[in-house]
PDB file of N, CA and C in Angstrom:
ATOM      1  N   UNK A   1       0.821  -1.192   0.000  1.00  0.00           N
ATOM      2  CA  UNK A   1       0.000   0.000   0.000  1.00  0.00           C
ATOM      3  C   UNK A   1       0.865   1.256   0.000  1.00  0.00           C
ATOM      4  N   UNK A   2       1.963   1.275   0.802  1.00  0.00           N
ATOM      5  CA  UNK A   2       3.123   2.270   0.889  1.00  0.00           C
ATOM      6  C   UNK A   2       3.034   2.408  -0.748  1.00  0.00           C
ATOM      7  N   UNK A   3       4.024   1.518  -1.246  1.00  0.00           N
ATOM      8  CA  UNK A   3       5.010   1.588  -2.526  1.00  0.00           C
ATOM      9  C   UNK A   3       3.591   2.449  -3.472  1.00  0.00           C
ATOM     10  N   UNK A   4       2.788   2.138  -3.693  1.00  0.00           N
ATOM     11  CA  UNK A   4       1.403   2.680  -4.349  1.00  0.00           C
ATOM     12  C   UNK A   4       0.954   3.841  -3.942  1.00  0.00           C
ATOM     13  N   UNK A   5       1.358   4.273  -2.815  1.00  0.00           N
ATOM     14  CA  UNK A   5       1.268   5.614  -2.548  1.00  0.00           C
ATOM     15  C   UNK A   5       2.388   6.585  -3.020  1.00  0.00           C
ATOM     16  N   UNK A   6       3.345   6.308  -3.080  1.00  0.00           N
ATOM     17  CA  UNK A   6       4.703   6.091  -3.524  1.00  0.00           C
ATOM     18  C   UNK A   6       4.599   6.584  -5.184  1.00  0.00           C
ATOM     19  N   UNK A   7       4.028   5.496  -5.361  1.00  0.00           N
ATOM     20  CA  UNK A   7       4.029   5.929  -7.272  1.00  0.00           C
ATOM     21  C   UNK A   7       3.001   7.024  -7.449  1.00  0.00           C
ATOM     22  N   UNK A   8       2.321   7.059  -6.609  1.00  0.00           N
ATOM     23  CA  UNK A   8       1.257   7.948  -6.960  1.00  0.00           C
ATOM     24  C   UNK A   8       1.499   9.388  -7.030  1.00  0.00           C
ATOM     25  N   UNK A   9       2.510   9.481  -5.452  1.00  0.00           N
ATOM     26  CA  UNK A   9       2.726  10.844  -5.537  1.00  0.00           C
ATOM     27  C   UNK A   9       4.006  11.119  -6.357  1.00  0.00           C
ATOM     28  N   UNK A  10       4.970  10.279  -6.955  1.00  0.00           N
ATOM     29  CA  UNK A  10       5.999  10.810  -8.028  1.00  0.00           C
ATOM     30  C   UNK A  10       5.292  11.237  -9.084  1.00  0.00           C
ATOM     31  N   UNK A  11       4.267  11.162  -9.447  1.00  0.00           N
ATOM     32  CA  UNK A  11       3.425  11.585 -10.492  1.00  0.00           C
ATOM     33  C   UNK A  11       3.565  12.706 -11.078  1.00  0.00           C
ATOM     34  N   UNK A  12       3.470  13.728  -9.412  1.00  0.00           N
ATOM     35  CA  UNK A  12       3.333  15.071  -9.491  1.00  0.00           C
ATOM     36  C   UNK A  12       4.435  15.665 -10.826  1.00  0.00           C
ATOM     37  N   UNK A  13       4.295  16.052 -11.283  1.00  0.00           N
ATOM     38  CA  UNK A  13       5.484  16.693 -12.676  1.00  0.00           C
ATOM     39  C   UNK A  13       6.372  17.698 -12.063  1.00  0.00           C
ATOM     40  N   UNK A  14       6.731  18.152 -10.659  1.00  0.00           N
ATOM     41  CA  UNK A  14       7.368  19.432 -10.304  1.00  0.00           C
ATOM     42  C   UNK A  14       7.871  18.592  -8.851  1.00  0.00           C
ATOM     43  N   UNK A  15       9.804  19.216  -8.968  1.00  0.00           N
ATOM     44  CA  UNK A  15      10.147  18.756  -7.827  1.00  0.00           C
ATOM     45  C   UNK A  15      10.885  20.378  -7.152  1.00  0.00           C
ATOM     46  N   UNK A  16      10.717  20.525  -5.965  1.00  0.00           N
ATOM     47  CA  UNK A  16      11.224  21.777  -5.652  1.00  0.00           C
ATOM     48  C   UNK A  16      13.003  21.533  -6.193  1.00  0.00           C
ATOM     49  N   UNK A  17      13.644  20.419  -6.286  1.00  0.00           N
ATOM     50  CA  UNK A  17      14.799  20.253  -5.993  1.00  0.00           C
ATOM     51  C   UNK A  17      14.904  20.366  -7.502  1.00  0.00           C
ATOM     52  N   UNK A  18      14.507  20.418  -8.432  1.00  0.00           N
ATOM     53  CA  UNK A  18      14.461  19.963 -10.025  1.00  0.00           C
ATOM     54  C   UNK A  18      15.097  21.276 -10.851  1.00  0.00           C
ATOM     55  N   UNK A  19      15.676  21.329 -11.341  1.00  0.00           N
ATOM     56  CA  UNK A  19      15.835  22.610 -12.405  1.00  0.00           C
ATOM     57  C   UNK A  19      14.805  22.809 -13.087  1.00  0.00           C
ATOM     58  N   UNK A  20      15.283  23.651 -14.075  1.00  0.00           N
ATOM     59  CA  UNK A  20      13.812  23.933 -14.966  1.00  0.00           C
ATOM     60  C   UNK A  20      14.210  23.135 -16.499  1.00  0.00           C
ATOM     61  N   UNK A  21      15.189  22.998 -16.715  1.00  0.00           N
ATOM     62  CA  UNK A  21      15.616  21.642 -17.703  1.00  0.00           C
ATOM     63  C   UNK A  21      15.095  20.376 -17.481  1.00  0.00           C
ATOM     64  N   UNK A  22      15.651  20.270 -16.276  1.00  0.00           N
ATOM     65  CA  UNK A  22      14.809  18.399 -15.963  1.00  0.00           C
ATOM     66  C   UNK A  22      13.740  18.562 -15.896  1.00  0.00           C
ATOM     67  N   UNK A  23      13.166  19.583 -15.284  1.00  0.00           N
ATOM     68  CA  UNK A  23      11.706  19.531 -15.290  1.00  0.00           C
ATOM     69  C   UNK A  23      11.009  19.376 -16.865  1.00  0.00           C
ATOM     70  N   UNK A  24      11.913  20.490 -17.664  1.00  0.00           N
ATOM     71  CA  UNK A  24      11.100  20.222 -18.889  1.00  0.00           C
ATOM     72  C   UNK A  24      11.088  18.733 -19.545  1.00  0.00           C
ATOM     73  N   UNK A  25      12.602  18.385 -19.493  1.00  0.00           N
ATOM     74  CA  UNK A  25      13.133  17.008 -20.056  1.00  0.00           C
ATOM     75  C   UNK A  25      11.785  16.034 -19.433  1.00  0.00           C
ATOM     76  N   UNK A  26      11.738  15.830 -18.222  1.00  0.00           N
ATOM     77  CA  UNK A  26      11.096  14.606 -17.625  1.00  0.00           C
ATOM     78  C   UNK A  26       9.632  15.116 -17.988  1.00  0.00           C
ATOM     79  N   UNK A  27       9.183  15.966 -18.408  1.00  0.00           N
ATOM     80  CA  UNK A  27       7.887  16.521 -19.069  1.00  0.00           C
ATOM     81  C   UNK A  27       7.640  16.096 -20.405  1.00  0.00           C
ATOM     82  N   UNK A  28       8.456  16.553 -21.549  1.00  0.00           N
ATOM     83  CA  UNK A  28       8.891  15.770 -22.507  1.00  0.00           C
ATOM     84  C   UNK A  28       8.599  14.112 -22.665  1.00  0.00           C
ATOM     85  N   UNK A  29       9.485  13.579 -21.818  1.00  0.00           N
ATOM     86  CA  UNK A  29       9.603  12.375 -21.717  1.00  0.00           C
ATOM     87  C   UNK A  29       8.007  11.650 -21.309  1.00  0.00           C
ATOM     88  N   UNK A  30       7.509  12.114 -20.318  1.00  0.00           N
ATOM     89  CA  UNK A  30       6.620  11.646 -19.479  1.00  0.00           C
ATOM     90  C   UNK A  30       4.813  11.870 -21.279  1.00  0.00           C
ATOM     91  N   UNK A  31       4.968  13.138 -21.511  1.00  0.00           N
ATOM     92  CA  UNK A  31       4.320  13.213 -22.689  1.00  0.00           C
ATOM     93  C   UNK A  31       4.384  12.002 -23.614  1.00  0.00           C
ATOM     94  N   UNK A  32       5.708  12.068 -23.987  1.00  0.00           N
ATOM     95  CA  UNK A  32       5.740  11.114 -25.277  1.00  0.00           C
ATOM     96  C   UNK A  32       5.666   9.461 -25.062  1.00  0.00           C
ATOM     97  N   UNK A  33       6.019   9.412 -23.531  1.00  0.00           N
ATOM     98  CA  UNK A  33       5.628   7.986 -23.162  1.00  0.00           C
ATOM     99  C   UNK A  33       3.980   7.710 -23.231  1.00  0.00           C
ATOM    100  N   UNK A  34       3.307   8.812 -22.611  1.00  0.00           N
ATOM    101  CA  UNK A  34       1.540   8.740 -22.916  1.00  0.00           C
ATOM    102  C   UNK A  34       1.103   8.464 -24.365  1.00  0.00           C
ATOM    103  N   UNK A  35       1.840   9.552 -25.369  1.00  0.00           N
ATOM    104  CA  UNK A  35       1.424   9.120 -26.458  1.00  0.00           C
ATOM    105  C   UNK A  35       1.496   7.614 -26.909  1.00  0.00           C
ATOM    106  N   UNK A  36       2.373   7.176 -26.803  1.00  0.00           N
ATOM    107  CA  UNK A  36       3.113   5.515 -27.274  1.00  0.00           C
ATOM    108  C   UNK A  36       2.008   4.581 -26.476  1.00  0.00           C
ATOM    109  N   UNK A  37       1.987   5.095 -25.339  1.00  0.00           N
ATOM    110  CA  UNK A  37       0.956   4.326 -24.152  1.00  0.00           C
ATOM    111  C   UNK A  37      -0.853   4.245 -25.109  1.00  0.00           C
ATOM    112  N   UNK A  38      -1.119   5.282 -25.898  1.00  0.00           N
ATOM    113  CA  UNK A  38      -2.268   5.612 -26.010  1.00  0.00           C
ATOM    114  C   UNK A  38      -2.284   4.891 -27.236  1.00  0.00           C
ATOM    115  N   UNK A  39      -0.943   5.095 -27.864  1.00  0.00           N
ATOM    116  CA  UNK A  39      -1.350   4.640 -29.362  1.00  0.00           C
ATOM    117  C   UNK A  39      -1.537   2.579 -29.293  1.00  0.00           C
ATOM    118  N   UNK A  40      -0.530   2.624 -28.229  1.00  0.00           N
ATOM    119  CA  UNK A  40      -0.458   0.637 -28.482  1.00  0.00           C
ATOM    120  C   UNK A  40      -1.993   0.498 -27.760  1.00  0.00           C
ATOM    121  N   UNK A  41      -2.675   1.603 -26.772  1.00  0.00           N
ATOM    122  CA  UNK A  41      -4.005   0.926 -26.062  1.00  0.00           C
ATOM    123  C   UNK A  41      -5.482   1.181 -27.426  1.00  0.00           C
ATOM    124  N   UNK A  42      -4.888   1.821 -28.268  1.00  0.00           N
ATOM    125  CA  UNK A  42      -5.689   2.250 -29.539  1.00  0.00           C
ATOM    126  C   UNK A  42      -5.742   0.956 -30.305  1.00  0.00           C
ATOM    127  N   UNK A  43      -4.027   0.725 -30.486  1.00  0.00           N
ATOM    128  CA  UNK A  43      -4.296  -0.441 -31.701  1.00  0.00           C
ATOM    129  C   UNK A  43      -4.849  -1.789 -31.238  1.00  0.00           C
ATOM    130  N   UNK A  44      -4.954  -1.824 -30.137  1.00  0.00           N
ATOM    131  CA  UNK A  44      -5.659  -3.568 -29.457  1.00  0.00           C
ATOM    132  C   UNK A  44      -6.534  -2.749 -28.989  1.00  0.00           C
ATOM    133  N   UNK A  45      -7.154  -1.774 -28.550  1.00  0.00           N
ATOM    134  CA  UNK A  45      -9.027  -2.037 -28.602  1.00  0.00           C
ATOM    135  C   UNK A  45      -9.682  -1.876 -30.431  1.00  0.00           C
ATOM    136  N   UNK A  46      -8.503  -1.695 -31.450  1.00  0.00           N
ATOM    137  CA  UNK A  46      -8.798  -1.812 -33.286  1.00  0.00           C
ATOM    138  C   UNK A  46      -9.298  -3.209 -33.273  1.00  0.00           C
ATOM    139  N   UNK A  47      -8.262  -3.785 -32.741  1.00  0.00           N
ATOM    140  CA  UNK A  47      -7.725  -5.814 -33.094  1.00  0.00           C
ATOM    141  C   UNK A  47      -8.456  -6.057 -32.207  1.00  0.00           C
ATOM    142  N   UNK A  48      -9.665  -5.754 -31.053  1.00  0.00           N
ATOM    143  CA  UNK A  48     -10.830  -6.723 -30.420  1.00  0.00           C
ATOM    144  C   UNK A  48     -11.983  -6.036 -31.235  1.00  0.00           C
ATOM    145  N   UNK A  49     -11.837  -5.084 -31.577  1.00  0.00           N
ATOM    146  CA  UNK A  49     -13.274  -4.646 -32.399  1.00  0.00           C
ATOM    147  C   UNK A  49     -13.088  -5.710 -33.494  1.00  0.00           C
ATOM    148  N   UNK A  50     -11.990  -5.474 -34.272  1.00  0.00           N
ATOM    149  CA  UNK A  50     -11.969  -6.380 -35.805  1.00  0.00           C
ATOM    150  C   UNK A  50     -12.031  -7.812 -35.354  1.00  0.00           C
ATOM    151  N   UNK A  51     -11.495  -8.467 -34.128  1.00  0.00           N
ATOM    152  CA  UNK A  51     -11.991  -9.558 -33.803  1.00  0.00           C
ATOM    153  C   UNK A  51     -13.187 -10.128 -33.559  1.00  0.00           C
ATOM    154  N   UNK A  52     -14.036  -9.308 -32.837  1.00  0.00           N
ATOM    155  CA  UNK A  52     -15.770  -9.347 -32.630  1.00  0.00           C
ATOM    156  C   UNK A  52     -16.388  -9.635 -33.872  1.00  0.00           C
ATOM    157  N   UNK A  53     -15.709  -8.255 -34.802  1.00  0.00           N
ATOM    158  CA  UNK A  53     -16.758  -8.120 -35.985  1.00  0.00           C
ATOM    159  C   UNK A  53     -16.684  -9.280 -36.807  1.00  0.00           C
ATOM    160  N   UNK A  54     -15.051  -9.558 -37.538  1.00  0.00           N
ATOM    161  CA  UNK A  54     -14.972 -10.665 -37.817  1.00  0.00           C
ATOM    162  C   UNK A  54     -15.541 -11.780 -37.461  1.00  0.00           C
ATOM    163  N   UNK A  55     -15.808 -12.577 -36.214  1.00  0.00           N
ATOM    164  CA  UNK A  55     -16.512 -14.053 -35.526  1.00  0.00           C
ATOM    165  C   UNK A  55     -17.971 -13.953 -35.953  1.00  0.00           C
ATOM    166  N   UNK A  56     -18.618 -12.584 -35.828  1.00  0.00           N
ATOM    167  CA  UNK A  56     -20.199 -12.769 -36.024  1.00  0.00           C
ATOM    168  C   UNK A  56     -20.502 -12.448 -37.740  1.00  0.00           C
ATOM    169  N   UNK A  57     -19.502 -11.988 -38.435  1.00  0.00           N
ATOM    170  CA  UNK A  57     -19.905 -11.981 -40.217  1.00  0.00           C
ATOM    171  C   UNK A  57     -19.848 -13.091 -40.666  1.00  0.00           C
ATOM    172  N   UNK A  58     -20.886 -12.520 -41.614  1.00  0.00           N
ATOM    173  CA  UNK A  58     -20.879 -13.822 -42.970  1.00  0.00           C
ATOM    174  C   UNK A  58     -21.215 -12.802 -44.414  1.00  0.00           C
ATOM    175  N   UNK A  59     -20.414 -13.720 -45.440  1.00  0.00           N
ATOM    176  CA  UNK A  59     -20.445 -13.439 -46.279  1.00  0.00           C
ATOM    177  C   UNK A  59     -21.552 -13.240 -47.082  1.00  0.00           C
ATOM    178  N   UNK A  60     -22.392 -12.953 -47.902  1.00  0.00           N
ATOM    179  CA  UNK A  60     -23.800 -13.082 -48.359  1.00  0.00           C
ATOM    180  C   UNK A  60     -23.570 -12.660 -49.898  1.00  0.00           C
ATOM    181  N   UNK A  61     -23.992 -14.017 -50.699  1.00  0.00           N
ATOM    182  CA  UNK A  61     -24.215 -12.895 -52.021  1.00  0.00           C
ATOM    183  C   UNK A  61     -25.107 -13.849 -52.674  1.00  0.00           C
ATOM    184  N   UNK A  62     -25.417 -12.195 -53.638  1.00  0.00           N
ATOM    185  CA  UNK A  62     -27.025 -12.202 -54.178  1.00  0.00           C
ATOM    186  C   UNK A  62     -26.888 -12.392 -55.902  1.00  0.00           C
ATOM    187  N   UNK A  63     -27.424 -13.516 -56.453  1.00  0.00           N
ATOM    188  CA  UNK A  63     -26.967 -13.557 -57.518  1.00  0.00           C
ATOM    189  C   UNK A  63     -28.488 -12.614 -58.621  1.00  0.00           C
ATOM    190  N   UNK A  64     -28.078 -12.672 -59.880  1.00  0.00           N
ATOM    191  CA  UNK A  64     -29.203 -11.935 -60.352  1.00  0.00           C
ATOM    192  C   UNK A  64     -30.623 -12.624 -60.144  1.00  0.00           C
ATOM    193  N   UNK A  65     -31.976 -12.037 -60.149  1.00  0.00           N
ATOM    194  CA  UNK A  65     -32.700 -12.563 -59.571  1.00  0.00           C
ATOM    195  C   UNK A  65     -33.646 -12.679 -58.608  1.00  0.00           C
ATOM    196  N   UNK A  66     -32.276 -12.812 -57.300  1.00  0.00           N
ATOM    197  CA  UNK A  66     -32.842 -12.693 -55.896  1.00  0.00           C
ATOM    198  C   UNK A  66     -33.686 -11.734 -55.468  1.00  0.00           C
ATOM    199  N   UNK A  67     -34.604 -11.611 -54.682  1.00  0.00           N
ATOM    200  CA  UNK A  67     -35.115 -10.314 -53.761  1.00  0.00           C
ATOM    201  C   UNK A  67     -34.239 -10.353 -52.534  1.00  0.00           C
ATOM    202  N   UNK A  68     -34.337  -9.116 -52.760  1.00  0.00           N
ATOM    203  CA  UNK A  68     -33.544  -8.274 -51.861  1.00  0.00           C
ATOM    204  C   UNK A  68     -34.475  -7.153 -51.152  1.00  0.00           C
ATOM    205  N   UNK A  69     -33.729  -7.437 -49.590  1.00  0.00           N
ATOM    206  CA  UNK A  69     -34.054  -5.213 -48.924  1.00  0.00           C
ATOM    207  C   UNK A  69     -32.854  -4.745 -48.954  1.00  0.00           C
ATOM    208  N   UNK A  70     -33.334  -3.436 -49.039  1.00  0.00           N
ATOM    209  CA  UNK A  70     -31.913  -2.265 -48.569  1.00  0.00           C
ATOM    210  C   UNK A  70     -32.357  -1.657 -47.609  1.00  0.00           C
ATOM    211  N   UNK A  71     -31.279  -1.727 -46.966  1.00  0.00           N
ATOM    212  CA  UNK A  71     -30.607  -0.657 -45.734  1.00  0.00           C
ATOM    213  C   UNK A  71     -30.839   0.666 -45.883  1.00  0.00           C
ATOM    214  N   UNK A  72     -31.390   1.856 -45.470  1.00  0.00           N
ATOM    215  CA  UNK A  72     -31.006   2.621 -46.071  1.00  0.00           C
ATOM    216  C   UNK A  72     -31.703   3.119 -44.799  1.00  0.00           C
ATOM    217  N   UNK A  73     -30.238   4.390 -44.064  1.00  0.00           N
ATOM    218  CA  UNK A  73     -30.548   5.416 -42.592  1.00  0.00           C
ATOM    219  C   UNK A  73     -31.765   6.565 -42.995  1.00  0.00           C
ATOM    220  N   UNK A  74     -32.697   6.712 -42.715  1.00  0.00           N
ATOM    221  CA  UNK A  74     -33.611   7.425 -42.147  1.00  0.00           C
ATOM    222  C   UNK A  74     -33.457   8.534 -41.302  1.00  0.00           C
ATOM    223  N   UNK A  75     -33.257   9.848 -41.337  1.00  0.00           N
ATOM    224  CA  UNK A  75     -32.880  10.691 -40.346  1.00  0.00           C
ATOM    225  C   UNK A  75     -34.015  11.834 -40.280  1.00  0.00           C
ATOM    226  N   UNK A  76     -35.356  11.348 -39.360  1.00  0.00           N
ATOM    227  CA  UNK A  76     -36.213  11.905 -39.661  1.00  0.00           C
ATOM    228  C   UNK A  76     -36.614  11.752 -37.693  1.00  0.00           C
ATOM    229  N   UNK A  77     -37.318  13.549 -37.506  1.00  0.00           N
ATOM    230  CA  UNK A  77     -37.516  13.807 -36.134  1.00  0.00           C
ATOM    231  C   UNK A  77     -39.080  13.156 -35.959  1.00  0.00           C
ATOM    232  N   UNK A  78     -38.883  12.158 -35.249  1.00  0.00           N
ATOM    233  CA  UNK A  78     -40.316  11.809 -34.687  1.00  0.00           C
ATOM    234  C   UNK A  78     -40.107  11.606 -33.720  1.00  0.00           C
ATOM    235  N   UNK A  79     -41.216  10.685 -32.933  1.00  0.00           N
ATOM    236  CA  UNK A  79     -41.473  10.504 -31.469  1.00  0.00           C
ATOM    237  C   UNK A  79     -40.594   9.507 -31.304  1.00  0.00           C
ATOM    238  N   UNK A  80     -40.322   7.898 -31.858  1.00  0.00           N
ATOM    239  CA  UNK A  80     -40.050   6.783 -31.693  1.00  0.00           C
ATOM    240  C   UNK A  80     -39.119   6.390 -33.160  1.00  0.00           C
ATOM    241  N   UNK A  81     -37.787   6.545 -32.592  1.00  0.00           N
ATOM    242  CA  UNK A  81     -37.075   6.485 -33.808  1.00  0.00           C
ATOM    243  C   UNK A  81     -36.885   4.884 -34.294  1.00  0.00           C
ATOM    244  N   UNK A  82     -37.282   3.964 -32.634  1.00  0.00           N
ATOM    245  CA  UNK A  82     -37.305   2.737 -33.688  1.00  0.00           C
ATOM    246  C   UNK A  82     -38.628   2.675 -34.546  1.00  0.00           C
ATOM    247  N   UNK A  83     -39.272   3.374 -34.550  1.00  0.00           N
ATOM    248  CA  UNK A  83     -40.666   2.774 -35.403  1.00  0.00           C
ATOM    249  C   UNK A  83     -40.535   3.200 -36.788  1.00  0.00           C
ATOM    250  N   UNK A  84     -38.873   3.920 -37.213  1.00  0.00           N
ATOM    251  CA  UNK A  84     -38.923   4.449 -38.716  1.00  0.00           C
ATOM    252  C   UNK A  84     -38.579   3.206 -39.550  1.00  0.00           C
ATOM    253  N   UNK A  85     -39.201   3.091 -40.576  1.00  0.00           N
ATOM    254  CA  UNK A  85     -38.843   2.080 -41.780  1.00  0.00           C
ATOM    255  C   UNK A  85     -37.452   2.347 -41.832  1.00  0.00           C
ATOM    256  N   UNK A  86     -36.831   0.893 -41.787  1.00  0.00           N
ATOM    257  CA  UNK A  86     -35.186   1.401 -42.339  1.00  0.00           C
ATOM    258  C   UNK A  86     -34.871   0.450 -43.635  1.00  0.00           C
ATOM    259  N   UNK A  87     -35.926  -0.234 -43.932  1.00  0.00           N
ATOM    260  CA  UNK A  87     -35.497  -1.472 -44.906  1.00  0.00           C
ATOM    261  C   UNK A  87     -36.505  -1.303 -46.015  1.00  0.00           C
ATOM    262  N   UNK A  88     -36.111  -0.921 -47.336  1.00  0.00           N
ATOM    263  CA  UNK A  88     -36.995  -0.880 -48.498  1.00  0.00           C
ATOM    264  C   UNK A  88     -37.034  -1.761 -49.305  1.00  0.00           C
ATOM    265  N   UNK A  89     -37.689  -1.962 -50.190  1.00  0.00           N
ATOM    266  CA  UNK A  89     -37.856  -3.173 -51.162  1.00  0.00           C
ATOM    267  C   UNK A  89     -39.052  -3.999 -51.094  1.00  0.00           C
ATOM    268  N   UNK A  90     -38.963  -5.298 -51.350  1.00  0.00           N
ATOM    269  CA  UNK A  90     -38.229  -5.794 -51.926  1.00  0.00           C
ATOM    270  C   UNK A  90     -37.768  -5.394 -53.404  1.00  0.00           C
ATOM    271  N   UNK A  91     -36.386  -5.463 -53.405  1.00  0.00           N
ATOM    272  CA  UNK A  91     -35.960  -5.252 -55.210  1.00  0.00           C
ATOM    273  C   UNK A  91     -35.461  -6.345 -55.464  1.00  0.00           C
ATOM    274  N   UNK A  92     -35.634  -6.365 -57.066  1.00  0.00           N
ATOM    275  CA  UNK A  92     -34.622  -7.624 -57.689  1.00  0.00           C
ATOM    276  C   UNK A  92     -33.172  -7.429 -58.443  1.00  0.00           C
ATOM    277  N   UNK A  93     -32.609  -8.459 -57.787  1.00  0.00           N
ATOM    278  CA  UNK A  93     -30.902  -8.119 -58.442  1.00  0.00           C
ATOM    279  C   UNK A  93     -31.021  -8.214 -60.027  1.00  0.00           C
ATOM    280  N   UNK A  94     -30.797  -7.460 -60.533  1.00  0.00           N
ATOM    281  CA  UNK A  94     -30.887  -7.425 -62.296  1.00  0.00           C
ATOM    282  C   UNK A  94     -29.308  -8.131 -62.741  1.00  0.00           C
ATOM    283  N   UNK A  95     -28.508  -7.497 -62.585  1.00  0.00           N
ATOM    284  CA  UNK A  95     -26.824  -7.745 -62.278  1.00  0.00           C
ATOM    285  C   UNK A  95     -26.197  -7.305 -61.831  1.00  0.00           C
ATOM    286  N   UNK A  96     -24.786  -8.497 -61.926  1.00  0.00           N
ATOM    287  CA  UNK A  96     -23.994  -8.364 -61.030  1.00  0.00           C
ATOM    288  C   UNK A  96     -22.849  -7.304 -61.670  1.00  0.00           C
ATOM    289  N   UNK A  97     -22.483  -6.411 -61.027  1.00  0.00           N
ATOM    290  CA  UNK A  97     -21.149  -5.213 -61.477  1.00  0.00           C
ATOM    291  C   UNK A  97     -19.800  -5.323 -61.213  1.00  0.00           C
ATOM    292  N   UNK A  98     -19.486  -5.821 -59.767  1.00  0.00           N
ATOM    293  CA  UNK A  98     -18.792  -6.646 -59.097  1.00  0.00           C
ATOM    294  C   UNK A  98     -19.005  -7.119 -58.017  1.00  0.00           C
ATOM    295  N   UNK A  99     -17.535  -7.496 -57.122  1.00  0.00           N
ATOM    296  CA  UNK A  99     -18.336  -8.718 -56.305  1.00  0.00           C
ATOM    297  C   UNK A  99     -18.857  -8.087 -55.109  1.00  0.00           C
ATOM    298  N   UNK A 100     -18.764  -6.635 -55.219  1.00  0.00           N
ATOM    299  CA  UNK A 100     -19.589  -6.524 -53.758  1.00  0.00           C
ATOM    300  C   UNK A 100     -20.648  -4.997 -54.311  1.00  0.00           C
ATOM    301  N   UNK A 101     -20.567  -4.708 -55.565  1.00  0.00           N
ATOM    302  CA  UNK A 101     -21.713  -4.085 -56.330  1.00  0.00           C
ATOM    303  C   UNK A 101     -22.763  -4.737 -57.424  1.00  0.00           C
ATOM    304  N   UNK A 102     -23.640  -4.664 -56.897  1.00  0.00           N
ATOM    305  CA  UNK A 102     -25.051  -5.046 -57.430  1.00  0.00           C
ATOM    306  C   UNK A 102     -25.731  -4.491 -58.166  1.00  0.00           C
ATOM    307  N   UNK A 103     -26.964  -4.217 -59.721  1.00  0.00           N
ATOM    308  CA  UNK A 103     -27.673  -3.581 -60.087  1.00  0.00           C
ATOM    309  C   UNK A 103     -28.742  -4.176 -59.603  1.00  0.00           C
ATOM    310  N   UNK A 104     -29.676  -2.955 -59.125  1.00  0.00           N
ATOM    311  CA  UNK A 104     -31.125  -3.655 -58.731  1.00  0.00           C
ATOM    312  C   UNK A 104     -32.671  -2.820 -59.544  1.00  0.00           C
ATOM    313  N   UNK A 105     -33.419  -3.851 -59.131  1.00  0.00           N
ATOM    314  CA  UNK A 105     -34.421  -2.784 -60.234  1.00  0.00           C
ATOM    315  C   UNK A 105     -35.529  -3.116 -59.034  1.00  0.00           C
ATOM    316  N   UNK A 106     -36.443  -2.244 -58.944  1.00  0.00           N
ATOM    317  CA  UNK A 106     -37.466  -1.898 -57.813  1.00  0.00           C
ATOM    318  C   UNK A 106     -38.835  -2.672 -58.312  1.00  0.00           C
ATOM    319  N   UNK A 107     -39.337  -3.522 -57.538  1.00  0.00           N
ATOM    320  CA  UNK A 107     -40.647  -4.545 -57.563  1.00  0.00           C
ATOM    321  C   UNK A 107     -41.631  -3.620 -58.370  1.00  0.00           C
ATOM    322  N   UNK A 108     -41.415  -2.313 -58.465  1.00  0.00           N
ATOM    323  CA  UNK A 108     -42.798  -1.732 -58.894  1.00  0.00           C
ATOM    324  C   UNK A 108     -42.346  -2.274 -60.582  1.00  0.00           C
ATOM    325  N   UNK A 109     -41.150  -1.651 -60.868  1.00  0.00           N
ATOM    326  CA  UNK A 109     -41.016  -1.790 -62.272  1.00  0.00           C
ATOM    327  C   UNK A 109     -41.066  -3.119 -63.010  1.00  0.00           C
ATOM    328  N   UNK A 110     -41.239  -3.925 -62.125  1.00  0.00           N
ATOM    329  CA  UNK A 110     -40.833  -5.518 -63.082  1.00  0.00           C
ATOM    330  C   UNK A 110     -42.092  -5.290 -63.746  1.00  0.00           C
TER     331      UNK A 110
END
């Protein structure tokens, strides 16, 4: 419990005994260690997001044909934003453009 009290209060950034060099130096230092600290705690909460997302995807594809809905955000002020339509269609895949663009044509027009 000492030693932890200990680290806690070296914290402080100012020693009466300190010049104003070391002070800046160990300021410096103490900065650029946070940054490095922030950036490696950045890139592994990246690599558990991309891990999550990755385990629960699946691939899906729609060959010409299929019915389909689209997605499509809604940004409209009402009372109950889950009650806005967010899914239109059904449309049919007409063709394929590439492998992750689709042409679609809308149920009214068939």
């Amino acid at each position: 419990m000492v030693e932890k009290l200990k680290q806690h209060l070296t914290v402080f950034p100012y020693s009466i005994h300190d010049s104003e060099n070391e002070y800046v130096r160990r300021l410096v230092t103490q900065a650029e260690e946070s940054r490095q600290l922030t950036r490696i705690r950045t890139l592994e909460a990246q690599q558990r997001d991309k891990n999550r997302y990755d385990s629960k995807h699946r691939d899906v594809s729609y060959n010409p044909g299929d019915l389909v809905w689209v997605f499509t955000p809604v940004r409209k002020v009402v009372l109950a934003a889950s009650l806005i339509g967010r899914y239109f269609g059904p449309y049919r895949v007409v063709q394929r453009l590439s492998s992750s663009r689709r042409k679609r044509l809308s149920m009214s027009s068939v």
